[in-house]
N, C-alpha and C. Protein backbone atom coordinates (compact mmCIF):
# COMPACT_ATOMS: atom_id res chain seq x y z
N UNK A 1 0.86 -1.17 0.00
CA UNK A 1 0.00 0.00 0.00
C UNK A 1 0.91 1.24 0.00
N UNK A 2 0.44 2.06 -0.98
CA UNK A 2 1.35 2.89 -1.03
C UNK A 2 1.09 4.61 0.26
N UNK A 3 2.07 5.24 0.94
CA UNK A 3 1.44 6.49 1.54
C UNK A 3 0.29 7.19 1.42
N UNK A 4 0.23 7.19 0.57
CA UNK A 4 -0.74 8.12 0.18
C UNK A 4 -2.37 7.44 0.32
N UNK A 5 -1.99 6.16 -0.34
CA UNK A 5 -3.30 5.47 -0.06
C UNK A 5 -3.54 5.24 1.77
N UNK A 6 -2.58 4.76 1.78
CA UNK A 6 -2.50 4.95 3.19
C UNK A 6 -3.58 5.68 4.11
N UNK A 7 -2.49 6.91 4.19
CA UNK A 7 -3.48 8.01 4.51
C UNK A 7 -4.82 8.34 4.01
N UNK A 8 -5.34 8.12 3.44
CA UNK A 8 -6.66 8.56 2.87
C UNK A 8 -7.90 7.39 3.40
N UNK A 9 -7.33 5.87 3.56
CA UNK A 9 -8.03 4.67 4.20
C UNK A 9 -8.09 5.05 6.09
N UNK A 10 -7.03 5.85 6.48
CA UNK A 10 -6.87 6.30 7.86
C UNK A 10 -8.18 6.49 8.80
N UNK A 11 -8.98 7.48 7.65
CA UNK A 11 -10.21 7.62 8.51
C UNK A 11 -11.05 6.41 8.62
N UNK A 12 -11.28 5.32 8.05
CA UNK A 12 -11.83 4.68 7.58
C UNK A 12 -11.72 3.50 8.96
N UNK A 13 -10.54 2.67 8.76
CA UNK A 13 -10.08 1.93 9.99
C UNK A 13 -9.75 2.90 11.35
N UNK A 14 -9.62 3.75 11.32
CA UNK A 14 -8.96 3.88 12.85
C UNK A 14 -9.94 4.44 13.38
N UNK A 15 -11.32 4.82 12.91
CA UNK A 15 -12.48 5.38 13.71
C UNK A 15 -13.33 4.06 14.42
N UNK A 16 -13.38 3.94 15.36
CA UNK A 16 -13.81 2.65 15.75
C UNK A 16 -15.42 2.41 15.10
N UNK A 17 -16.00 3.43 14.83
CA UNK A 17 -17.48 2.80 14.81
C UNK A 17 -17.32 2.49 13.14
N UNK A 18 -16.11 3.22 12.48
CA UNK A 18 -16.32 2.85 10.98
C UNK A 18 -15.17 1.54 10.99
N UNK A 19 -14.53 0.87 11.77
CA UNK A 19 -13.83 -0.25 11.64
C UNK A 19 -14.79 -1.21 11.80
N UNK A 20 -15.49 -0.96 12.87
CA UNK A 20 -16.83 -1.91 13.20
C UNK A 20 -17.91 -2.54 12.09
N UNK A 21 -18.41 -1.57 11.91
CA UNK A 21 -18.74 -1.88 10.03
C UNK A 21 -18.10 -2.47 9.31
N UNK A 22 -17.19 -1.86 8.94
CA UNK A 22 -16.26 -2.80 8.27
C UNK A 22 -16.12 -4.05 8.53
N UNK A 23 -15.78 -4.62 9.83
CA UNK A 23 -15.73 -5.87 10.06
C UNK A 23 -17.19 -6.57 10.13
N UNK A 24 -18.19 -5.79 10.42
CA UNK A 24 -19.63 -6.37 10.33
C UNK A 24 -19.31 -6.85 8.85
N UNK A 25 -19.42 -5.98 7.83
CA UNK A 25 -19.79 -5.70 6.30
C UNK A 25 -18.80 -7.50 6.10
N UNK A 26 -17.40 -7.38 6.44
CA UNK A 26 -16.78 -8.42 6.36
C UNK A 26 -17.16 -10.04 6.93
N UNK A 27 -18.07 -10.04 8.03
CA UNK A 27 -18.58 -11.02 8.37
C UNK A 27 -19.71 -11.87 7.84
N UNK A 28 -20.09 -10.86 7.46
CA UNK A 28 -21.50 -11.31 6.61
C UNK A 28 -21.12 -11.61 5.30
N UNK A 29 -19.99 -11.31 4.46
CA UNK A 29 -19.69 -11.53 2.87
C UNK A 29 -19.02 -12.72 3.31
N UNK A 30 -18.31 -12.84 4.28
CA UNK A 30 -18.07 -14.45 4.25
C UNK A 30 -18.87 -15.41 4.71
N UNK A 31 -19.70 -15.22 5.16
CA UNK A 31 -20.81 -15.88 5.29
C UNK A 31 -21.90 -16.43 4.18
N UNK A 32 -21.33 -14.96 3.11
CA UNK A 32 -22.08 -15.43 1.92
C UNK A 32 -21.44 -15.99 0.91
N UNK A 33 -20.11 -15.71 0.59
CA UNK A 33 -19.45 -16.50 0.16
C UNK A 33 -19.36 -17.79 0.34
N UNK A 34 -19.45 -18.38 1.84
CA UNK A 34 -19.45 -19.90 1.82
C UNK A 34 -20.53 -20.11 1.51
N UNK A 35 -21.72 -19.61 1.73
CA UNK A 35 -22.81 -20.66 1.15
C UNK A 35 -22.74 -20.46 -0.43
N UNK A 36 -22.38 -19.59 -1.05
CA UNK A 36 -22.25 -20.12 -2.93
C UNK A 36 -20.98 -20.89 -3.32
N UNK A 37 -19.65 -20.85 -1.78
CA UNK A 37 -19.18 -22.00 -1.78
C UNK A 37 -19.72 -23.43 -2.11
N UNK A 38 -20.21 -23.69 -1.38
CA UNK A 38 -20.96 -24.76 -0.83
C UNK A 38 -21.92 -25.56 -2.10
N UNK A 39 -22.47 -24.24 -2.62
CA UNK A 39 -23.75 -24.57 -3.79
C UNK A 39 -23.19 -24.34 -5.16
N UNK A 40 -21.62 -23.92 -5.39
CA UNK A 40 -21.17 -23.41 -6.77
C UNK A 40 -21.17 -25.49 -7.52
N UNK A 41 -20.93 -24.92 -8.87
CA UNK A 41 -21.18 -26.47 -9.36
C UNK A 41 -20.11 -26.82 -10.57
N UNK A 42 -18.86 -25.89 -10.52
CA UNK A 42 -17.96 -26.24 -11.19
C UNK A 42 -16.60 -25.86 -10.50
N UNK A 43 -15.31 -26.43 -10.85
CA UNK A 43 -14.57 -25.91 -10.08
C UNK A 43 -13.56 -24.30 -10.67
N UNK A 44 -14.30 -23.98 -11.59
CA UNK A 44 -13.63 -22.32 -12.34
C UNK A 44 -14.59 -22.02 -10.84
N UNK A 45 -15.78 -21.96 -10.81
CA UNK A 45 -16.57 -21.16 -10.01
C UNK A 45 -16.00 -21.31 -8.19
N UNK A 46 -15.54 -22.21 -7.96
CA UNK A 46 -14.90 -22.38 -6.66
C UNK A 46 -13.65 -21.98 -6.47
N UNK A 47 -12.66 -21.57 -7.67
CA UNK A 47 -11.30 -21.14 -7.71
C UNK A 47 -11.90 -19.52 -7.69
N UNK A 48 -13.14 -18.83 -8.56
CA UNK A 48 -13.43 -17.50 -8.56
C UNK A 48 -13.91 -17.32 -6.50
N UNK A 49 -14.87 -18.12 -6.05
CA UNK A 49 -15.17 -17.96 -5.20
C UNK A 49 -14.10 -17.49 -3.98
N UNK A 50 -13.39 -18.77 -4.03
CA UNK A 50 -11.49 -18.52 -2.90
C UNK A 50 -10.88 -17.38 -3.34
N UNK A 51 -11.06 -17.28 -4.43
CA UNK A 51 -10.47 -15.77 -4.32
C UNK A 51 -10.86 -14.25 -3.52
N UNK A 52 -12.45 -14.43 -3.78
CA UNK A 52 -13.08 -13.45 -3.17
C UNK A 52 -12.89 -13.63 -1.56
N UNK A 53 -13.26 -14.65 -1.04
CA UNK A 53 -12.99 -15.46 0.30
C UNK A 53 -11.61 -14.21 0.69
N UNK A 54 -10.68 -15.07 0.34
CA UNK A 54 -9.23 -14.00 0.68
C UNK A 54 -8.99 -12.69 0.67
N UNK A 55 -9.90 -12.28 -0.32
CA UNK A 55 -9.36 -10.76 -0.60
C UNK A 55 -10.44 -10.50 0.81
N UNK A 56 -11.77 -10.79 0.74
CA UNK A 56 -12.69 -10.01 2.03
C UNK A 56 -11.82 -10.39 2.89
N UNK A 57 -11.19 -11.36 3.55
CA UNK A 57 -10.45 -11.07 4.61
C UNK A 57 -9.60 -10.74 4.83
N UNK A 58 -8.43 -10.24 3.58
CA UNK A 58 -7.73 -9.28 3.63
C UNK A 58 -8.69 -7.74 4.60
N UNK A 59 -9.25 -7.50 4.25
CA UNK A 59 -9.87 -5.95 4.74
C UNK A 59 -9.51 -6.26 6.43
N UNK A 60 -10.09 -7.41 6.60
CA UNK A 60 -9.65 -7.51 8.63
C UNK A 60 -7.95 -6.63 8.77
N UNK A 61 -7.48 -7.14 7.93
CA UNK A 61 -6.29 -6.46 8.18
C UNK A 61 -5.79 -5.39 7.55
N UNK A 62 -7.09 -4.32 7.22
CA UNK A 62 -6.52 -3.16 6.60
C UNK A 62 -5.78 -1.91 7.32
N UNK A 63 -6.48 -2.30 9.08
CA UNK A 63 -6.05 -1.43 9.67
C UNK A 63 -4.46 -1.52 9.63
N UNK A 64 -4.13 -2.87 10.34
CA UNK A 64 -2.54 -2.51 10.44
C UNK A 64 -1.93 -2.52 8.75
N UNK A 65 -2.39 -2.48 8.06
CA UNK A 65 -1.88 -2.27 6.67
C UNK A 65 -1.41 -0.86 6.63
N UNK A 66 -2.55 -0.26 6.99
CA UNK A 66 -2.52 1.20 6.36
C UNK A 66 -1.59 1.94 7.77
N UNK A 67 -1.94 1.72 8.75
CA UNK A 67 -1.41 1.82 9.81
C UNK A 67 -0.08 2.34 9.78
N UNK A 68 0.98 0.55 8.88
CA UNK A 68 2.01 0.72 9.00
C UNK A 68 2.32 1.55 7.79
N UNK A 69 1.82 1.49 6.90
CA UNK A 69 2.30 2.35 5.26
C UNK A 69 2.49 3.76 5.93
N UNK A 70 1.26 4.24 6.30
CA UNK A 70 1.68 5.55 6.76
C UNK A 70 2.36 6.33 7.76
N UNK A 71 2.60 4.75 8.58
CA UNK A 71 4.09 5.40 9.80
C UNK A 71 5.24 5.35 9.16
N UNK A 72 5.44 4.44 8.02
CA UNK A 72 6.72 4.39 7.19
C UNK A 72 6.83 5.21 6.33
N UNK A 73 6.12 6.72 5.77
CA UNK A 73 5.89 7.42 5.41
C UNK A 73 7.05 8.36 5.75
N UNK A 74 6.81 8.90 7.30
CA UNK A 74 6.79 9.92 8.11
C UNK A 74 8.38 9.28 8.50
């Protein structure tokens, strides 16, 4: 992540009631993801699915992402 992006995601994670969301918003897409896990019926569609899987839980860790980009900034 580059500074700049960094900074601009800042408000986003480090406000607690908008991290909260976020991780709500994140709980529930994996939740939905496994069930079209579960019901997909080829395996292109289960390699597209794991992907999405990973990237939403990438976001759990956007805070210390951005966190650190923009202390390594400064």
């Amino acid at each position: 992540m580059t500074p700049e992006v960094a900074r601009k995601v800042l408000p986003l994670v480090n406000v607690k009631q908008n991290n909260e969301r976020l991780e709500h918003y994140v709980d529930w897409r994996v939740s939905y993801l496994h069930q079209q896990l579960e019901q997909c019926a080829t395996a292109e569609e289960m390699k597209l699915l794991q992907g999405q899987l990973k990237e939403v839980r990438r976001l759990l860790t956007l805070k210390d992402e951005a966190n650190s980009a923009a202390k390594d900034a400064h």
